[in-house]
PDB file of N, CA and C in Angstrom:
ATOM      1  N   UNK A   1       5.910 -17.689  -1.727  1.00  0.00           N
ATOM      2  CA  UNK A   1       5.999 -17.108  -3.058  1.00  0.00           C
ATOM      3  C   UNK A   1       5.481 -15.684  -3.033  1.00  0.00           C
ATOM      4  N   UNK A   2       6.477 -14.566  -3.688  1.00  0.00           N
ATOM      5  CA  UNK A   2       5.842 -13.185  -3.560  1.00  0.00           C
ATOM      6  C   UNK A   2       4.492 -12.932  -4.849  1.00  0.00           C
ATOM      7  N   UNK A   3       3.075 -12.193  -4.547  1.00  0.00           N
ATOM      8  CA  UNK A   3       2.735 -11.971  -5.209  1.00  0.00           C
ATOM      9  C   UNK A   3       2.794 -10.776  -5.969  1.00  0.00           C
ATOM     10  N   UNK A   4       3.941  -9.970  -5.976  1.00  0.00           N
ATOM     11  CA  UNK A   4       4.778  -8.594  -6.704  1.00  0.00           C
ATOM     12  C   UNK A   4       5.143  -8.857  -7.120  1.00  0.00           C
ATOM     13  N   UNK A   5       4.920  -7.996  -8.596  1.00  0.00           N
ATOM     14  CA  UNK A   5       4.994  -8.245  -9.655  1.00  0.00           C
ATOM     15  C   UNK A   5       6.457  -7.312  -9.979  1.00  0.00           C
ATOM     16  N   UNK A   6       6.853  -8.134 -10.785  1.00  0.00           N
ATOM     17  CA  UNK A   6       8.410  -7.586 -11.322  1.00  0.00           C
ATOM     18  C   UNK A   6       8.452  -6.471 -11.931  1.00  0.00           C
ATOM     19  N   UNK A   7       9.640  -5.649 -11.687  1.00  0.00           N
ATOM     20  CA  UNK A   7       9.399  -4.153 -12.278  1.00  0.00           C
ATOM     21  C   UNK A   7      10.397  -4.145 -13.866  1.00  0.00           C
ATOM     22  N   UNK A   8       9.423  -3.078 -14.604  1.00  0.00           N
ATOM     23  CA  UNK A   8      10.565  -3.206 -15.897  1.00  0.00           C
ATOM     24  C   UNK A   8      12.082  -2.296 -15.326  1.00  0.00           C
ATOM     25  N   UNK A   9      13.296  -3.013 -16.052  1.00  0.00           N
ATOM     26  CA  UNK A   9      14.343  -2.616 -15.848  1.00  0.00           C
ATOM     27  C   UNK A   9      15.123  -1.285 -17.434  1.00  0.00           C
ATOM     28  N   UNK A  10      14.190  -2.099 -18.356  1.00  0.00           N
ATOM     29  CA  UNK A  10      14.497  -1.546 -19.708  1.00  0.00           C
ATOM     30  C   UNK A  10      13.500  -1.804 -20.809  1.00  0.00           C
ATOM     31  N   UNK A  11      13.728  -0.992 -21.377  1.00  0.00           N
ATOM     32  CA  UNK A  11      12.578  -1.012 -22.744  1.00  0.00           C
ATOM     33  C   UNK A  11      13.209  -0.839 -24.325  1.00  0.00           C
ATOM     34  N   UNK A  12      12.874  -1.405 -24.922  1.00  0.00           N
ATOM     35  CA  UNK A  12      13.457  -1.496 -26.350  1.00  0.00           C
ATOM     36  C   UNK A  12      12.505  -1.860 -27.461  1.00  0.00           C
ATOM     37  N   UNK A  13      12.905  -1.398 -28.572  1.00  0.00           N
ATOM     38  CA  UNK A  13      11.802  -1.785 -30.033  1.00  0.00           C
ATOM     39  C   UNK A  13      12.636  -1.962 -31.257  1.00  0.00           C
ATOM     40  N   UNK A  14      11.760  -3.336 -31.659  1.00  0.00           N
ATOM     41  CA  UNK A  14      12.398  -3.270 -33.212  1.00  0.00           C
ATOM     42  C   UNK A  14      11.346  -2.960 -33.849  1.00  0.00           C
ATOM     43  N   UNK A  15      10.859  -3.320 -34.992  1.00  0.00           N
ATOM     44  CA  UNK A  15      10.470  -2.631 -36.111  1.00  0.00           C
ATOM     45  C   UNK A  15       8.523  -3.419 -35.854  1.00  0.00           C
ATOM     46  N   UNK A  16       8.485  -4.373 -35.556  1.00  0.00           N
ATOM     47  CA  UNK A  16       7.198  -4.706 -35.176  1.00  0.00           C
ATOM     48  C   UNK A  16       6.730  -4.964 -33.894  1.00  0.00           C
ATOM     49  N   UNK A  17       7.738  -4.923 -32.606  1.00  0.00           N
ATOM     50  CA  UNK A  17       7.593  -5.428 -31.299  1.00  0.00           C
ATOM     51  C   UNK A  17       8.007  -4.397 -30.128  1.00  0.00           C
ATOM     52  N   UNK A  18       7.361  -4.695 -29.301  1.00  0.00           N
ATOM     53  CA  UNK A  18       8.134  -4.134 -28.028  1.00  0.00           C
ATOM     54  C   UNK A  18       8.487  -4.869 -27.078  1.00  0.00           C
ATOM     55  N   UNK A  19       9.954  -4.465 -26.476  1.00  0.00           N
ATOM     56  CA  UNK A  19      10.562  -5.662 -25.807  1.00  0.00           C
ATOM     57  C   UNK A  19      10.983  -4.957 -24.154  1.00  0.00           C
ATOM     58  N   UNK A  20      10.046  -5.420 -23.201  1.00  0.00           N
ATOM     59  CA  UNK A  20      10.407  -5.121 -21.842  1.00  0.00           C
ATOM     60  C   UNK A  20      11.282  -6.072 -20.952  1.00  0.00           C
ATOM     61  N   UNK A  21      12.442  -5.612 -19.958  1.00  0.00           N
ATOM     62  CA  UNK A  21      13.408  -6.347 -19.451  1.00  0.00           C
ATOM     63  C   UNK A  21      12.797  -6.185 -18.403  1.00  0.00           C
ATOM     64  N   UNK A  22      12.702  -7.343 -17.685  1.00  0.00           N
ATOM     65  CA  UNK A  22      11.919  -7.321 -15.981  1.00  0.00           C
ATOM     66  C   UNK A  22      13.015  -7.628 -14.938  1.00  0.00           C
ATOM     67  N   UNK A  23      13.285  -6.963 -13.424  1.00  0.00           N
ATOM     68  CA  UNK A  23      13.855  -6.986 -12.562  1.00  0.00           C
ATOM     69  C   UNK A  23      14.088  -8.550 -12.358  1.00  0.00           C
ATOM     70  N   UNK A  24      12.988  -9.449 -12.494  1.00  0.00           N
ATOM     71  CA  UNK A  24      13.410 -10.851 -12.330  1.00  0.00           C
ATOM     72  C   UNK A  24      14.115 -11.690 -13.525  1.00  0.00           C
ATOM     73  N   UNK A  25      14.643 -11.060 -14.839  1.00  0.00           N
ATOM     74  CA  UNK A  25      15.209 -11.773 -15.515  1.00  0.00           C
ATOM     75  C   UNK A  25      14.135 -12.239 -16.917  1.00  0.00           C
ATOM     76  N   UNK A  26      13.120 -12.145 -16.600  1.00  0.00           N
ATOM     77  CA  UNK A  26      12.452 -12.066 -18.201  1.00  0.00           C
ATOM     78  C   UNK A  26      12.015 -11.031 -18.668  1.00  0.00           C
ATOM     79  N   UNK A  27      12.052 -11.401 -19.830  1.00  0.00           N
ATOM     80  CA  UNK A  27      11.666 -10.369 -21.089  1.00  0.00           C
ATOM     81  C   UNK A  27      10.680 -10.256 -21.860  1.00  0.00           C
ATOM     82  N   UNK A  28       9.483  -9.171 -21.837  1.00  0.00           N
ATOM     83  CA  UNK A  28       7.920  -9.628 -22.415  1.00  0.00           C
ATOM     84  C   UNK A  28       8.335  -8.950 -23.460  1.00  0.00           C
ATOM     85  N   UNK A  29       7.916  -9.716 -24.678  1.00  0.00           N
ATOM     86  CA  UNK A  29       7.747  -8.906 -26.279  1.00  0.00           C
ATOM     87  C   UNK A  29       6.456  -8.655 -26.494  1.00  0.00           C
ATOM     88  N   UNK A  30       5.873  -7.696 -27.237  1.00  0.00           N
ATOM     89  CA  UNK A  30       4.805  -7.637 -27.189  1.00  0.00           C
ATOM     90  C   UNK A  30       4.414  -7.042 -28.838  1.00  0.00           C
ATOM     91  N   UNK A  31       3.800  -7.376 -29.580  1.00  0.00           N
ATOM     92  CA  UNK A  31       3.242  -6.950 -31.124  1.00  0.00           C
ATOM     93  C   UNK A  31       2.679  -4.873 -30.742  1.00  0.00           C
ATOM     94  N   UNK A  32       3.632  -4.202 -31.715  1.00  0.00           N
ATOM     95  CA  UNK A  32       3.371  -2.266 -31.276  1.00  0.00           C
ATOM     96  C   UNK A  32       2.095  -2.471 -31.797  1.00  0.00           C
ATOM     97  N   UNK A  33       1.119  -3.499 -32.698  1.00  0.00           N
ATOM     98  CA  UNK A  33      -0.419  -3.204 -33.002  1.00  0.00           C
ATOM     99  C   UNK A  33      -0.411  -3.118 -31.625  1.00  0.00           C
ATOM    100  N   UNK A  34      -0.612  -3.902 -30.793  1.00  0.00           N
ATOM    101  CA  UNK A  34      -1.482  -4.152 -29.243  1.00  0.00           C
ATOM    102  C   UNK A  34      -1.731  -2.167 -29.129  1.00  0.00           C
ATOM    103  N   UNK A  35      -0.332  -2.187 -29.628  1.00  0.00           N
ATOM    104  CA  UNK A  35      -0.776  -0.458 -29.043  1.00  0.00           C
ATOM    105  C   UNK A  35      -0.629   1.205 -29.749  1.00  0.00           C
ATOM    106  N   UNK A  36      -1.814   1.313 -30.312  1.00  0.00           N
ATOM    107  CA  UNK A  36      -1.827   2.510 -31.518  1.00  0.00           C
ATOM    108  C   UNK A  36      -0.731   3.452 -31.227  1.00  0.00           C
ATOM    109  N   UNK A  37      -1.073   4.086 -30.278  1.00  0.00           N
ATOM    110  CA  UNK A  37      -0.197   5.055 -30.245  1.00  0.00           C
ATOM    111  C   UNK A  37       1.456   4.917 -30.153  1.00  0.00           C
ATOM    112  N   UNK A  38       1.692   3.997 -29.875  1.00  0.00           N
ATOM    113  CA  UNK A  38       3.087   3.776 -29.861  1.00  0.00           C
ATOM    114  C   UNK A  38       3.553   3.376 -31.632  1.00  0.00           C
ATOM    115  N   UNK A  39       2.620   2.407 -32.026  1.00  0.00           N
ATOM    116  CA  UNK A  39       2.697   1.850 -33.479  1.00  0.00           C
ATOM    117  C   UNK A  39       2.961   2.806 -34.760  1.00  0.00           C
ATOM    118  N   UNK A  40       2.229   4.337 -33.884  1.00  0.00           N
ATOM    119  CA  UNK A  40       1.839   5.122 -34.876  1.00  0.00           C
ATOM    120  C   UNK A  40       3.132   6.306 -34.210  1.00  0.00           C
ATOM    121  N   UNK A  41       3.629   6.270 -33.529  1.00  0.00           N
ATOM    122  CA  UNK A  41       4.743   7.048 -33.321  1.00  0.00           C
ATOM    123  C   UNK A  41       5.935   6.789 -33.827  1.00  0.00           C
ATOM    124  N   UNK A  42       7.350   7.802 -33.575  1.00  0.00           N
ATOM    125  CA  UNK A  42       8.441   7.478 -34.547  1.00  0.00           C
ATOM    126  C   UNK A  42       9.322   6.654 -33.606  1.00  0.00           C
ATOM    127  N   UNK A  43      10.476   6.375 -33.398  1.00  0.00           N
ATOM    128  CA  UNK A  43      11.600   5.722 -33.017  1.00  0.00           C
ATOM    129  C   UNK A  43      11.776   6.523 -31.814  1.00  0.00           C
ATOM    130  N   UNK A  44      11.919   8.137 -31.980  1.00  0.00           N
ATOM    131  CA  UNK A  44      12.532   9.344 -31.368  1.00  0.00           C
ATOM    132  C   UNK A  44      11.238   9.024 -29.941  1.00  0.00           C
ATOM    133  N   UNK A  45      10.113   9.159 -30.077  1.00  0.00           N
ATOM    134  CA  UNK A  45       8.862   9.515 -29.235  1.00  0.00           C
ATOM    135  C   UNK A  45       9.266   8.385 -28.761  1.00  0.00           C
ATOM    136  N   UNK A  46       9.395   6.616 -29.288  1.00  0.00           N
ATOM    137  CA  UNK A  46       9.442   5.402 -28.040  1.00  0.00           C
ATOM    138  C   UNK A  46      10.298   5.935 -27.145  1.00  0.00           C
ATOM    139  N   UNK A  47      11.452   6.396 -27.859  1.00  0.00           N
ATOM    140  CA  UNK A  47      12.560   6.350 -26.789  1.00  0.00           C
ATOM    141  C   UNK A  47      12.654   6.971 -25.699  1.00  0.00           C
ATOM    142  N   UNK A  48      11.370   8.095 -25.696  1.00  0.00           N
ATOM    143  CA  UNK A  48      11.214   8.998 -24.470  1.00  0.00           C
ATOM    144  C   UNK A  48      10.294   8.330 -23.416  1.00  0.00           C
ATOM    145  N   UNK A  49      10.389   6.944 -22.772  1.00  0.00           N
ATOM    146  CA  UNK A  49       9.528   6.287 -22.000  1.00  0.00           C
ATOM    147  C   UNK A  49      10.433   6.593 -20.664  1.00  0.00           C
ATOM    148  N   UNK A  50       9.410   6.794 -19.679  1.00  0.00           N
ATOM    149  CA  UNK A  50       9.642   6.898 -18.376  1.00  0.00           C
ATOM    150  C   UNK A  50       9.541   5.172 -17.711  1.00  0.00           C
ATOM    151  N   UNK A  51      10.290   5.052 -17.025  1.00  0.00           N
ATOM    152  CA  UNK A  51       9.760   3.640 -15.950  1.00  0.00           C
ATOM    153  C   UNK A  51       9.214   3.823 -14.658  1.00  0.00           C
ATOM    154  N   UNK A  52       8.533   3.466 -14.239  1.00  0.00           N
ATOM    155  CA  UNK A  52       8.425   3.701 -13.209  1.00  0.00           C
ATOM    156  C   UNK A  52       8.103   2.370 -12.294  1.00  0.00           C
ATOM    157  N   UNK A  53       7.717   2.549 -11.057  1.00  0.00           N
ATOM    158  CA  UNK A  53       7.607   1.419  -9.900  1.00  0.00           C
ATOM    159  C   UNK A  53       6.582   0.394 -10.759  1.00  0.00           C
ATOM    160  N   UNK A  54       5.552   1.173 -11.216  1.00  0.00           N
ATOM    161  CA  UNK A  54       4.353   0.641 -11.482  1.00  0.00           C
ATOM    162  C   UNK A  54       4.288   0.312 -13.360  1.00  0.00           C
ATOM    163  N   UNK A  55       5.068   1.029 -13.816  1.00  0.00           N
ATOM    164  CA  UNK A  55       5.223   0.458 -15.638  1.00  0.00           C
ATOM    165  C   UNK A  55       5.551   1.356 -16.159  1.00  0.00           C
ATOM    166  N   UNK A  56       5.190   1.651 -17.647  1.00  0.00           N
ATOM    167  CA  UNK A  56       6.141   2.469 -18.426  1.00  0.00           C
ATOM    168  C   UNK A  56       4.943   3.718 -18.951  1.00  0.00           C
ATOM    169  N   UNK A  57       5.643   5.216 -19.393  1.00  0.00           N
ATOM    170  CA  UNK A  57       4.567   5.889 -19.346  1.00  0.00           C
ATOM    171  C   UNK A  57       5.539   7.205 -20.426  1.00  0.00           C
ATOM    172  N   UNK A  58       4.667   7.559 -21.545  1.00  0.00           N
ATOM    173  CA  UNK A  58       5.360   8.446 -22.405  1.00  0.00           C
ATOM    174  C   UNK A  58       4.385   9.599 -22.626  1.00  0.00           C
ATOM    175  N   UNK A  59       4.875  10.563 -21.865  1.00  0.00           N
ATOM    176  CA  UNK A  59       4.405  11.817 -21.938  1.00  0.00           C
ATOM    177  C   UNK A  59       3.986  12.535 -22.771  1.00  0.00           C
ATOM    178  N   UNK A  60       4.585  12.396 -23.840  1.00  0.00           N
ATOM    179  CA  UNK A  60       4.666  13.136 -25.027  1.00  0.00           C
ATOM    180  C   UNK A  60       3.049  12.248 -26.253  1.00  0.00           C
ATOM    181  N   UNK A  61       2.941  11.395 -26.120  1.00  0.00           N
ATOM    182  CA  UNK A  61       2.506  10.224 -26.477  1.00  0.00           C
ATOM    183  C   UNK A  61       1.160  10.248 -25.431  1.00  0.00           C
ATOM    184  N   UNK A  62       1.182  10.902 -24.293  1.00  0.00           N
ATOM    185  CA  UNK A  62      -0.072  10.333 -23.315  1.00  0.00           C
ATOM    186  C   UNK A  62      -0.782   8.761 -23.550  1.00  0.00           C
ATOM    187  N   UNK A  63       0.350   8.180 -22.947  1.00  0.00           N
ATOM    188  CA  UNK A  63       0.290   6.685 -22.817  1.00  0.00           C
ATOM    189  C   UNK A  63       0.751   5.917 -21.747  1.00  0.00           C
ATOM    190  N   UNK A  64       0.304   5.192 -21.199  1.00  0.00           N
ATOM    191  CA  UNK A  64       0.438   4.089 -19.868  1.00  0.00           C
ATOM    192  C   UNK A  64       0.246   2.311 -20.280  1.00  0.00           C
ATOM    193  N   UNK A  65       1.855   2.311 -19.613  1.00  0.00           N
ATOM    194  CA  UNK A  65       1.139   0.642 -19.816  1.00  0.00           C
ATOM    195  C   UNK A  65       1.830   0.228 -18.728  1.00  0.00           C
ATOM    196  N   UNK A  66       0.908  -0.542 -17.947  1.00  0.00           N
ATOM    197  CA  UNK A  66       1.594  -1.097 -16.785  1.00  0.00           C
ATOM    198  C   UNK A  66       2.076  -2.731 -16.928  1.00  0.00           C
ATOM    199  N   UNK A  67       2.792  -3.088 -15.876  1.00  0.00           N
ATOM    200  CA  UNK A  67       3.586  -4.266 -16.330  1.00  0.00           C
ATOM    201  C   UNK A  67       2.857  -5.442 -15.998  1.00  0.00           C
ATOM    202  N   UNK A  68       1.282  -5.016 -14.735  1.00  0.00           N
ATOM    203  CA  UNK A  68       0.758  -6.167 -14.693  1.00  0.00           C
ATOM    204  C   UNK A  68      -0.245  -6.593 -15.535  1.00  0.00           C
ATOM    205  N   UNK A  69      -0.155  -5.386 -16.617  1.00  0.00           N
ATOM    206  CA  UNK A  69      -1.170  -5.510 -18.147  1.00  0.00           C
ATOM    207  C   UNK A  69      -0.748  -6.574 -18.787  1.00  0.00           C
ATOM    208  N   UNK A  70       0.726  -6.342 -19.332  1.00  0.00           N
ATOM    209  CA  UNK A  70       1.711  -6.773 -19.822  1.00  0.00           C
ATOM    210  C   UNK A  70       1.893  -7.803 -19.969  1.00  0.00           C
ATOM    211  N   UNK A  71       1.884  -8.375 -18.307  1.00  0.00           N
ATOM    212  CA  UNK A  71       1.819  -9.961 -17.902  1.00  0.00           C
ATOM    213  C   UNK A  71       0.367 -10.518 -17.955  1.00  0.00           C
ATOM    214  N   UNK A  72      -0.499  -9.625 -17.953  1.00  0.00           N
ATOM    215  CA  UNK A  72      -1.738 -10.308 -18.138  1.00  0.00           C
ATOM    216  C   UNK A  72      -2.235 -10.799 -19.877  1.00  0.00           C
ATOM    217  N   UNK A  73      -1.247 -10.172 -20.941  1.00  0.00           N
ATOM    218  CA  UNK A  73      -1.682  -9.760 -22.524  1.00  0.00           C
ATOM    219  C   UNK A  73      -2.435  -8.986 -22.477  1.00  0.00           C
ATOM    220  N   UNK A  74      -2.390  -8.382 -21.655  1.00  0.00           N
ATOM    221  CA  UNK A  74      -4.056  -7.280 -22.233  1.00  0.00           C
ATOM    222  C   UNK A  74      -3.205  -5.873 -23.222  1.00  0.00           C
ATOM    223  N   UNK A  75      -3.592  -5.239 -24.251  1.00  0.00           N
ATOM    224  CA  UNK A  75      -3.195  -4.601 -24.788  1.00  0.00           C
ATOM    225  C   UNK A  75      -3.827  -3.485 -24.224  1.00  0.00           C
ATOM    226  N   UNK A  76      -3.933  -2.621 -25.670  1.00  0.00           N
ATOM    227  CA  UNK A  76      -4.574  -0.764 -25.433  1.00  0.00           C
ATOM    228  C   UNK A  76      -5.756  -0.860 -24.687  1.00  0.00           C
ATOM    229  N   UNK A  77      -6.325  -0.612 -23.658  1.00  0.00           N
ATOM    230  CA  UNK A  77      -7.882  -0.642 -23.267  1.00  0.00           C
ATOM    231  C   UNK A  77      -8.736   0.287 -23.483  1.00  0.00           C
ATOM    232  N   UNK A  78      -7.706   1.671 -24.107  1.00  0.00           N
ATOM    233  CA  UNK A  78      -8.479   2.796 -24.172  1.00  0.00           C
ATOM    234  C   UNK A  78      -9.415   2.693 -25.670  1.00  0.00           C
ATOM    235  N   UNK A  79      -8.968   1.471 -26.248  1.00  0.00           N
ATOM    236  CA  UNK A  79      -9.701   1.311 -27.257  1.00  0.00           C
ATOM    237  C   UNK A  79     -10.566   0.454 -27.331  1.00  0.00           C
ATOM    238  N   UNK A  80     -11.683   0.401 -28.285  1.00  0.00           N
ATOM    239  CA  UNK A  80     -12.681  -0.170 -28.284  1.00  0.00           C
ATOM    240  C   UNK A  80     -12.354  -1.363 -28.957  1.00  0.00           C
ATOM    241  N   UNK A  81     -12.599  -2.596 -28.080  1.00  0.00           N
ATOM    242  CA  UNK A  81     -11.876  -4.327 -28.602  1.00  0.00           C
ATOM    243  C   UNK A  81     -13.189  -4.860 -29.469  1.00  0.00           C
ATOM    244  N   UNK A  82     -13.162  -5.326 -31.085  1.00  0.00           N
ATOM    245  CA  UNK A  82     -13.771  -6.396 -31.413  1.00  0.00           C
ATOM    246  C   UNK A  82     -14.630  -7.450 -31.117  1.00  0.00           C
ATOM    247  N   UNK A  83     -16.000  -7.402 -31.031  1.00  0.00           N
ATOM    248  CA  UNK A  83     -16.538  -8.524 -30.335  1.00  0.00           C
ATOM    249  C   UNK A  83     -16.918 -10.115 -31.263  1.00  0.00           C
ATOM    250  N   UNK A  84     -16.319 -10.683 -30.940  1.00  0.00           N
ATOM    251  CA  UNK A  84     -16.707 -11.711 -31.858  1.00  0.00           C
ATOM    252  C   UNK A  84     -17.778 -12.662 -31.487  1.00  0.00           C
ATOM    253  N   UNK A  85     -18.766 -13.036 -32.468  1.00  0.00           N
ATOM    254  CA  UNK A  85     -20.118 -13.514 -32.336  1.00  0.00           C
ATOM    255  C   UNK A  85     -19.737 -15.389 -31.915  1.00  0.00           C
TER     256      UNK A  85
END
């Protein structure tokens, strides 16, 4: 069994989600809260995402999300997460 991780093939958004196409045939959706800056950008700015070997990355936006985040759920890290008691 390989432990490499599948690369995104495509990226897409509807109105509350983001939807990544993986080289092996699935598709991670993911809630745009997980990630401010994208949530808080327009249609025009998603659409300028780069792919790369390692995940997706928007310049304009100074944002990274890699795909083994992705697969892990981990959202934004650059932000400070909620601690619950």
């Amino acid at each position: 069994m390989s432990t490499s991780v599948a690369k995104a093939t495509r990226v897409h958004f509807d109105r509350d989600s983001m939807w990544v196409h993986l080289s092996d045939g699935r598709v991670i959706g993911v809630p745009l809260a997980w990630f401010p800056r994208l949530l808080h950008s327009t249609a025009e700015q998603r659409e300028q995402v780069r792919i790369s070997s390692r995940g997706l990355h928007w310049e304009a936006l100074d944002e990274d999300i890699s795909i083994a985040g992705l697969l892990a759920g981990q959202g934004d890290l650059t932000q400070k997460q909620p601690v619950a008691a």
